[in-house]
C-alpha atoms as a PDB file:
ATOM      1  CA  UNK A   1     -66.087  44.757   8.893  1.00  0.00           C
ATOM      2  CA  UNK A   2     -63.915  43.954   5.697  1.00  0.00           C
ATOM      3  CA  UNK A   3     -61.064  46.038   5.219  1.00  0.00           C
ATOM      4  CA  UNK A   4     -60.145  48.518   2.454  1.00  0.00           C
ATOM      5  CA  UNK A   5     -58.003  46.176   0.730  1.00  0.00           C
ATOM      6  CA  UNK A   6     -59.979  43.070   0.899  1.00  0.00           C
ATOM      7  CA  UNK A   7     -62.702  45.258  -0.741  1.00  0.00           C
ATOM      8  CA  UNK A   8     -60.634  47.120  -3.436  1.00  0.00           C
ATOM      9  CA  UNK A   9     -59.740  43.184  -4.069  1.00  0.00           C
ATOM     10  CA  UNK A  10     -63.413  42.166  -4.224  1.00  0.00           C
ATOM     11  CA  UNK A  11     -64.513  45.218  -6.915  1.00  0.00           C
ATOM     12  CA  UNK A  12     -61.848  44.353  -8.940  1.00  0.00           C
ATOM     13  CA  UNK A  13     -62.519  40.659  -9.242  1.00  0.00           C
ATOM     14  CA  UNK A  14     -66.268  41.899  -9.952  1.00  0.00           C
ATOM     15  CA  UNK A  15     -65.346  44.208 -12.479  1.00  0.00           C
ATOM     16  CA  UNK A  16     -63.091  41.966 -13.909  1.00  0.00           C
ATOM     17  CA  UNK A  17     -65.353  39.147 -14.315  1.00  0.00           C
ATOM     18  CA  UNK A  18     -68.573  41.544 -15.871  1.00  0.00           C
ATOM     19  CA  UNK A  19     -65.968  42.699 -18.200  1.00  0.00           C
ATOM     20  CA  UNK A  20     -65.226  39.258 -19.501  1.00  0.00           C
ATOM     21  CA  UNK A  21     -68.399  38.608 -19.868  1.00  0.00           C
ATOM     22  CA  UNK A  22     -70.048  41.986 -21.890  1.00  0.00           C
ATOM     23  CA  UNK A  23     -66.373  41.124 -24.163  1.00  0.00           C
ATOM     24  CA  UNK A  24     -67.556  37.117 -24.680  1.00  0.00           C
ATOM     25  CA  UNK A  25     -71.176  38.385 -25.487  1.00  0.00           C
ATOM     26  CA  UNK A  26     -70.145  41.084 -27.714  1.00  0.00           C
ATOM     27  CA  UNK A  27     -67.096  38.911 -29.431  1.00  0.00           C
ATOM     28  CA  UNK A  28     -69.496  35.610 -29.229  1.00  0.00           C
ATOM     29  CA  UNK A  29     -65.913  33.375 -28.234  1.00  0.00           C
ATOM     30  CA  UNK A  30     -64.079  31.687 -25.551  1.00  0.00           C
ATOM     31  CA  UNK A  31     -61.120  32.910 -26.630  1.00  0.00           C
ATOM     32  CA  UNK A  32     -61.668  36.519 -24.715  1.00  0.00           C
ATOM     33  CA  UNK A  33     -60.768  34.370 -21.983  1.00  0.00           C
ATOM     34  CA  UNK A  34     -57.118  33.990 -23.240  1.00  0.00           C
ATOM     35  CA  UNK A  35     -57.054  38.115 -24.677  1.00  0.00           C
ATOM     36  CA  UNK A  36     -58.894  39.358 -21.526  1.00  0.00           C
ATOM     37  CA  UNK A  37     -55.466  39.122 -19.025  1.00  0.00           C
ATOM     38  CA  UNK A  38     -53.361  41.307 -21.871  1.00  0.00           C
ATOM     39  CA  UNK A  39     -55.254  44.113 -22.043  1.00  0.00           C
ATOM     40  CA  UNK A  40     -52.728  45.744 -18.997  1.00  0.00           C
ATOM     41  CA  UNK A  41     -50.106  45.380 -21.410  1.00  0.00           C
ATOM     42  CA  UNK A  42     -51.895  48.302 -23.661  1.00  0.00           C
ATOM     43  CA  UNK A  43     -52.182  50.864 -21.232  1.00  0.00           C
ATOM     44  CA  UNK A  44     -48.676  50.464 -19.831  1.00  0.00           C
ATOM     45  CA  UNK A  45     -45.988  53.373 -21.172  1.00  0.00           C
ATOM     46  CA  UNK A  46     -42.738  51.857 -22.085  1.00  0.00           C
ATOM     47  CA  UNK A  47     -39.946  52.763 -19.265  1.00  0.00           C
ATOM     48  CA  UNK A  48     -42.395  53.629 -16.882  1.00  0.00           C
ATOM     49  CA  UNK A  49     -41.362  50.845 -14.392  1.00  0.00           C
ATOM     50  CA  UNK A  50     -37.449  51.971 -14.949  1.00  0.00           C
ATOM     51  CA  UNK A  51     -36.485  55.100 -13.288  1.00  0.00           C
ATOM     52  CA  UNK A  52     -34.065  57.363 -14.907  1.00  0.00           C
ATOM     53  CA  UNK A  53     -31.045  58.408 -12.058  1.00  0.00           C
ATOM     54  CA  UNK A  54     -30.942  62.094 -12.487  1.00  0.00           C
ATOM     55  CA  UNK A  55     -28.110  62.635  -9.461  1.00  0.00           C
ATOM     56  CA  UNK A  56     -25.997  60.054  -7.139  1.00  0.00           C
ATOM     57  CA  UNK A  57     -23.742  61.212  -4.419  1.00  0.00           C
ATOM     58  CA  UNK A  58     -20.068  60.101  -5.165  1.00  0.00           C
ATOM     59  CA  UNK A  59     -19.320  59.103  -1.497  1.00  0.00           C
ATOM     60  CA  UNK A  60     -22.161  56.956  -0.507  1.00  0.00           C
ATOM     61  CA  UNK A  61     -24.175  56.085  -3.434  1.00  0.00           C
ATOM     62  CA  UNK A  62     -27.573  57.424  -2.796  1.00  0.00           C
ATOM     63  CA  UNK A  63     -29.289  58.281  -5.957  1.00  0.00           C
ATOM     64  CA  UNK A  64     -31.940  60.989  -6.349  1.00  0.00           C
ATOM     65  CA  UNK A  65     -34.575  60.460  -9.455  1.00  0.00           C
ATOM     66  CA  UNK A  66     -36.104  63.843  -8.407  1.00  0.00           C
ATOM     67  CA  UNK A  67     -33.936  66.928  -9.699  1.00  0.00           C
ATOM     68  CA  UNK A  68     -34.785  68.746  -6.666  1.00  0.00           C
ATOM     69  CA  UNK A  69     -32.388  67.035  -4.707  1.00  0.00           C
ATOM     70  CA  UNK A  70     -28.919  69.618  -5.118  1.00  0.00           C
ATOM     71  CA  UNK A  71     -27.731  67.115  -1.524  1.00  0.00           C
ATOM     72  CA  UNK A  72     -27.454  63.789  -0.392  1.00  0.00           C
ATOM     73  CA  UNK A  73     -29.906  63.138   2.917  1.00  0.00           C
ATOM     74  CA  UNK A  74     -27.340  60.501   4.254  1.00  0.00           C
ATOM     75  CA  UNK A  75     -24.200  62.702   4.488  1.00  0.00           C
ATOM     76  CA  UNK A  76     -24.989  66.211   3.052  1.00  0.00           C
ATOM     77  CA  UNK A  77     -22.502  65.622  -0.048  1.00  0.00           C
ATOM     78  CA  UNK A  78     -23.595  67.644  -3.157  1.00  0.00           C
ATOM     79  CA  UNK A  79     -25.144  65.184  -5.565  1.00  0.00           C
ATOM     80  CA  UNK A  80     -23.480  64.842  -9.296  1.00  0.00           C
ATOM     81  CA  UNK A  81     -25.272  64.013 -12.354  1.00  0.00           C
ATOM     82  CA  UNK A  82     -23.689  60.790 -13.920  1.00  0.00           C
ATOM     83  CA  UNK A  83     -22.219  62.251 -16.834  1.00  0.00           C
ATOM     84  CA  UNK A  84     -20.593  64.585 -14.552  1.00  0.00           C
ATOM     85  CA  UNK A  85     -17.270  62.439 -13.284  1.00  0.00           C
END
């Protein structure tokens, strides 16, 4: 029995290599082969992979990205934004 991941690994490399080859066939050149590995870079948003810090508690340091958070889960401090000193 193969496992979920070894299979979500397996349709990917599949898919992968189909869709370098429909791109040579259609582009008629090798050089897909070099373009193929950017193509991630076009569907990634800018600052997506950085995390804006809405709220930190002064006393220990947690930080809460989620503006639901009013207190700290480690020691029940009330969380400050960080313009707020």
């Amino acid at each position: 029995m193969v496992g979920s991941r070894t299979a979500t690994a397996a349709v990917g490399l599949v898919v992968s290599l189909l869709l370098t080859a429909v791109l040579w066939w259609y582009f008629d050149t090798v050089l897909v082969f070099l373009l193929v590995p950017f193509v991630p870079f076009l569907f990634r948003r800018l600052g997506a992979d950085e995390p804006t810090v809405v709220q930190e508690c002064p006393h220990c340091g947690f930080q809460a990205t989620v503006e639901s958070y009013d207190y700290c889960p480690r020691d029940g401090n009330r969380l400050k934004s960080r313009g707020d000193e």
